[in-house]
N, C-alpha and C. Protein backbone atom coordinates (compact mmCIF):
# COMPACT_ATOMS: atom_id res chain seq x y z
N UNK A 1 -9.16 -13.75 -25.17
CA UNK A 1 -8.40 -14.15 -24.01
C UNK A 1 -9.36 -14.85 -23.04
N UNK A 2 -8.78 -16.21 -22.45
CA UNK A 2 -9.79 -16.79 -21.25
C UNK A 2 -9.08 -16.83 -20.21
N UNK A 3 -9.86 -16.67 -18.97
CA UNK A 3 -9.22 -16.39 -17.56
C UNK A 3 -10.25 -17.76 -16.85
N UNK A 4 -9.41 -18.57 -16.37
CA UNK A 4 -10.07 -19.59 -15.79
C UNK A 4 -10.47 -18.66 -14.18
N UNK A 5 -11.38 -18.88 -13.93
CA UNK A 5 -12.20 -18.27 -12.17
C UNK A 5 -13.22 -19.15 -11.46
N UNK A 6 -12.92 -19.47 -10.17
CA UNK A 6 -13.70 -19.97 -9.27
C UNK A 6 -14.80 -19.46 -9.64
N UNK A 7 -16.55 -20.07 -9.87
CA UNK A 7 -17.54 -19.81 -10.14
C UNK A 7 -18.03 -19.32 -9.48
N UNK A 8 -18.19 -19.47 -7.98
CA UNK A 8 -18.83 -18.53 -6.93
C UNK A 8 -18.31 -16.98 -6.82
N UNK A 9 -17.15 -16.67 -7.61
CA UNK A 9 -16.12 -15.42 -7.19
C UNK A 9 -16.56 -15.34 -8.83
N UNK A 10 -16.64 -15.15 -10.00
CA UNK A 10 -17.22 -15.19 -11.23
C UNK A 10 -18.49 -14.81 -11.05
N UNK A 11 -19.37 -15.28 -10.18
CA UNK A 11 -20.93 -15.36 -9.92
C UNK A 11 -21.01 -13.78 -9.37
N UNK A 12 -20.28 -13.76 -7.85
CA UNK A 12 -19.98 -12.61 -7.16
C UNK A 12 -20.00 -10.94 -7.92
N UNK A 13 -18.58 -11.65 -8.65
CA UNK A 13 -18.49 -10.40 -9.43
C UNK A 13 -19.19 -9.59 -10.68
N UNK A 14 -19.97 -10.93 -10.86
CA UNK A 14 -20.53 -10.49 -12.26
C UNK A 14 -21.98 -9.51 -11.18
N UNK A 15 -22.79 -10.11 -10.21
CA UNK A 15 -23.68 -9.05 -9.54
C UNK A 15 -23.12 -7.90 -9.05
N UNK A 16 -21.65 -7.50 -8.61
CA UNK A 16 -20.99 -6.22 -8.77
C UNK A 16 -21.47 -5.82 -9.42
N UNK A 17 -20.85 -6.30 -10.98
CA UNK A 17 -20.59 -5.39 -11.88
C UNK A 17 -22.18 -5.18 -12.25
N UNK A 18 -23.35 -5.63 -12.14
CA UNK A 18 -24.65 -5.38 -12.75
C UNK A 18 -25.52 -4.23 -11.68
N UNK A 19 -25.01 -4.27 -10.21
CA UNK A 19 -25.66 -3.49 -9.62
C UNK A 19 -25.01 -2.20 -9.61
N UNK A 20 -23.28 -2.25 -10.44
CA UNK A 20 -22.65 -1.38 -10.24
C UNK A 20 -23.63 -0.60 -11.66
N UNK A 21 -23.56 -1.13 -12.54
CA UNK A 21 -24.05 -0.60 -13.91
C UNK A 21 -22.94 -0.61 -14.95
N UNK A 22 -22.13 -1.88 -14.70
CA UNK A 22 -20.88 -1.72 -15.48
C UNK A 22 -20.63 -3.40 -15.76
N UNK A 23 -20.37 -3.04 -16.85
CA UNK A 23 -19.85 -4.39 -17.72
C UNK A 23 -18.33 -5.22 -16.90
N UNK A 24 -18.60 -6.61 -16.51
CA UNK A 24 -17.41 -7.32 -15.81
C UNK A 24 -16.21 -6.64 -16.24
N UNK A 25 -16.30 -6.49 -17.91
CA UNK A 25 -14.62 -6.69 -18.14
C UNK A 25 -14.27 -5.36 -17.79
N UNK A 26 -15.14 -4.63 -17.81
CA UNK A 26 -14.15 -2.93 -17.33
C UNK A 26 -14.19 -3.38 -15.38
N UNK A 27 -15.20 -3.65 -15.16
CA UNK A 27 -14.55 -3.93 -13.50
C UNK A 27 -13.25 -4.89 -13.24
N UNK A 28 -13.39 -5.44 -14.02
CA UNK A 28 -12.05 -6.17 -13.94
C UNK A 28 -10.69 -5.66 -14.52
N UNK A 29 -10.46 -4.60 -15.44
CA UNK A 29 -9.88 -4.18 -16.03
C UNK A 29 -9.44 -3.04 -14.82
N UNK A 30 -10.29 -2.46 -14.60
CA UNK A 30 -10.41 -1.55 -13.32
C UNK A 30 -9.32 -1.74 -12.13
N UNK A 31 -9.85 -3.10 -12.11
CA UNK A 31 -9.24 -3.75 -10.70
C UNK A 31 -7.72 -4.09 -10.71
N UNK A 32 -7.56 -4.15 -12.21
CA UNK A 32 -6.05 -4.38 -12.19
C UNK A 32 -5.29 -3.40 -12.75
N UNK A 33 -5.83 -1.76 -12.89
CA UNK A 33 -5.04 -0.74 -12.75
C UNK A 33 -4.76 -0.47 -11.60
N UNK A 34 -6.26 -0.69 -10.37
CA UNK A 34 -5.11 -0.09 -9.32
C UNK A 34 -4.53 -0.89 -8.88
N UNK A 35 -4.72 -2.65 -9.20
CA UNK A 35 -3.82 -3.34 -8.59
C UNK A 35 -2.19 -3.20 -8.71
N UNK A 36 -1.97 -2.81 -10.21
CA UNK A 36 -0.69 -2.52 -10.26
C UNK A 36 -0.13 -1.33 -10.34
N UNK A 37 -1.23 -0.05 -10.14
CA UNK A 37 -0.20 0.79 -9.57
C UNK A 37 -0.03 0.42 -8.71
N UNK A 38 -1.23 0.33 -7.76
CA UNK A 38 -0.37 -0.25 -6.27
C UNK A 38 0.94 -0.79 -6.31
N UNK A 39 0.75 -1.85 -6.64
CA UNK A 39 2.14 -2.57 -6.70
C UNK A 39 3.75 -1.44 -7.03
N UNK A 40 3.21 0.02 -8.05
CA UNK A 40 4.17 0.44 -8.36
C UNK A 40 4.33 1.47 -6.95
N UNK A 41 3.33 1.88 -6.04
CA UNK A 41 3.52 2.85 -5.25
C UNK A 41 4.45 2.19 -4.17
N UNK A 42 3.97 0.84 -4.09
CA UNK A 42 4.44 0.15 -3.21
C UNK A 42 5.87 -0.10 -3.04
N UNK A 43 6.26 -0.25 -4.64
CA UNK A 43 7.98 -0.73 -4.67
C UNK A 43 8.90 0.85 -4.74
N UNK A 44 8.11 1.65 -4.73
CA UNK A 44 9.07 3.54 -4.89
C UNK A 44 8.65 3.71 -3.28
N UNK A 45 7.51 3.34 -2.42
CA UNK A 45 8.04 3.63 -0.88
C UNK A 45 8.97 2.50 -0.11
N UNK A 46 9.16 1.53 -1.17
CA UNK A 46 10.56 0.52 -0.36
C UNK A 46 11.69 1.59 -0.83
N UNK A 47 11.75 2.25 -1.75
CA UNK A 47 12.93 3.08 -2.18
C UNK A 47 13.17 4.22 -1.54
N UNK A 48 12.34 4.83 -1.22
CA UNK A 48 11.88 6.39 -0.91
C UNK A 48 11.54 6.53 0.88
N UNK A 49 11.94 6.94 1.35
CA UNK A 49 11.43 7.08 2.99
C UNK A 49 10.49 8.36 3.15
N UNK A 50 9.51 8.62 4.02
CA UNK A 50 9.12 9.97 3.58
C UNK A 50 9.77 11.14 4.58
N UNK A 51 9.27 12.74 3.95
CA UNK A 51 10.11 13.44 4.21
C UNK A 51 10.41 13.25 6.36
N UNK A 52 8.63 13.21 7.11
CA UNK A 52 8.86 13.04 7.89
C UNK A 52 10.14 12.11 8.70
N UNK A 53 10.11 10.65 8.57
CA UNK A 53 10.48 10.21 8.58
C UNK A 53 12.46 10.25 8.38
N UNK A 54 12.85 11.02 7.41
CA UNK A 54 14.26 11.65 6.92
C UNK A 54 14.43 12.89 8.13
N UNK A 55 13.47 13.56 8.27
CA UNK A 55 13.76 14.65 9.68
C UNK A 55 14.64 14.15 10.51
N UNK A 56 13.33 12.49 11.14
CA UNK A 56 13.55 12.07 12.41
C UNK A 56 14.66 11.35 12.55
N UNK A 57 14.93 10.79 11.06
CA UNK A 57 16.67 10.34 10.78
C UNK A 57 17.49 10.90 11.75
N UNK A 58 17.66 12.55 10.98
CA UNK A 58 18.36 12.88 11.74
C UNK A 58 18.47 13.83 13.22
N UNK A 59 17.28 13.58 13.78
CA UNK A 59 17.31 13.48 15.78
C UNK A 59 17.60 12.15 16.09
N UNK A 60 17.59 11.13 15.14
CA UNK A 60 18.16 9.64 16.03
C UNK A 60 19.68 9.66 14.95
N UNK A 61 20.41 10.35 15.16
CA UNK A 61 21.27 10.05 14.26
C UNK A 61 21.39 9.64 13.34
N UNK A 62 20.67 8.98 12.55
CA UNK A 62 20.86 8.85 11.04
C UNK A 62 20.62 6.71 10.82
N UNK A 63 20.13 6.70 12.12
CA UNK A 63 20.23 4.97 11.84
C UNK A 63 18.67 4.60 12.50
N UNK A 64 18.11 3.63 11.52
CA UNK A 64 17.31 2.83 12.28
C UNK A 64 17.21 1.32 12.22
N UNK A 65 17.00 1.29 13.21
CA UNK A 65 16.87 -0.16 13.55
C UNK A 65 16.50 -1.58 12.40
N UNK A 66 17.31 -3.13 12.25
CA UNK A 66 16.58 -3.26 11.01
C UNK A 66 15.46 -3.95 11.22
N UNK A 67 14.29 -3.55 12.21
CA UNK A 67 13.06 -3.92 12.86
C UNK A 67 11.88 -2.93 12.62
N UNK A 68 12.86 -1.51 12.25
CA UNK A 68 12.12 -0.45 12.28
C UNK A 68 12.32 0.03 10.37
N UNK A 69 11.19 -0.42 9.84
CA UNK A 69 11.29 -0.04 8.53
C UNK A 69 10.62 0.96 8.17
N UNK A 70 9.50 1.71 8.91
CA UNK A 70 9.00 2.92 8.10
C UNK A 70 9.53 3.94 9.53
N UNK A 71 10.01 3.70 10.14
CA UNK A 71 10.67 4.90 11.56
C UNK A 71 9.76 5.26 12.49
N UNK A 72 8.83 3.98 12.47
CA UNK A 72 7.86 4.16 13.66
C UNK A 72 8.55 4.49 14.95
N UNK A 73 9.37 3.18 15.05
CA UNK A 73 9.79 2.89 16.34
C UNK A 73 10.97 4.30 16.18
N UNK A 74 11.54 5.01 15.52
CA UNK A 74 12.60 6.31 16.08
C UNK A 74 11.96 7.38 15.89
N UNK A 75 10.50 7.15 15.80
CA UNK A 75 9.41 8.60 16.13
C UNK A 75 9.11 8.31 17.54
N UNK A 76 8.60 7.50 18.01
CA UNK A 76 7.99 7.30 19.21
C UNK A 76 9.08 7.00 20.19
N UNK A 77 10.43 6.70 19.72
CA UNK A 77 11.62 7.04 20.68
C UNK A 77 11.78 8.68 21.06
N UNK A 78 11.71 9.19 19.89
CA UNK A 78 12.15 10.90 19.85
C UNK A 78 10.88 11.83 20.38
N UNK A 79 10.31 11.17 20.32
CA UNK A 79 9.08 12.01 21.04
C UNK A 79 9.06 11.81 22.35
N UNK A 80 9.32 10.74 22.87
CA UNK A 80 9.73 10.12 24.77
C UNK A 80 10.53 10.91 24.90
N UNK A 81 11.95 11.06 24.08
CA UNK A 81 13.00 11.96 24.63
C UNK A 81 12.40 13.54 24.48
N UNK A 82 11.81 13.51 23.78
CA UNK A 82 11.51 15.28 23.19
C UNK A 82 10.26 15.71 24.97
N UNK A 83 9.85 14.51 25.52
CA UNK A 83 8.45 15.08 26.46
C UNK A 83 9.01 14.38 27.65
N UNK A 84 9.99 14.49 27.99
CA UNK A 84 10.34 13.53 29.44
C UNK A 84 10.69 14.89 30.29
């Protein structure tokens, strides 16, 4: 398999991988497990809200804003109301 790469970022990585003590292709191999779990953690918290977050659902009634995607903004509402 060939992967065409900018030579300076090729150059880069290959002194990683030599000061790391590891052969390019496992650093690179590396790099794109966690790249795509990431990618998988990423698309199950567009699905998933966390538990905090589901609490505070419901002290703001059950709606948030469509500005407010992880419930920042109806934590830091409910906490003004919770300390006034």
């Amino acid at each position: 398999m060939q992967v065409a790469l900018n030579p300076n970022l090729y150059g880069e990585a290959q002194t990683y991988a030599e000061k790391q003590g590891l052969n390019l292709t496992i650093v690179i191999e590396k790099f794109l497990e966690r790249f795509i779990s990431g990618q998988d953690k990423i698309a199950s918290q567009e699905q998933e809200l966390p538990d905090a977050v589901l609490n505070l659902l419901g002290a703001t009634g059950g709606q948030l804003d469509s500005d407010d995607l992880n419930g920042r903004k109806a934590y830091y509402q409910h906490v003004e109301e919770k300390y006034k």
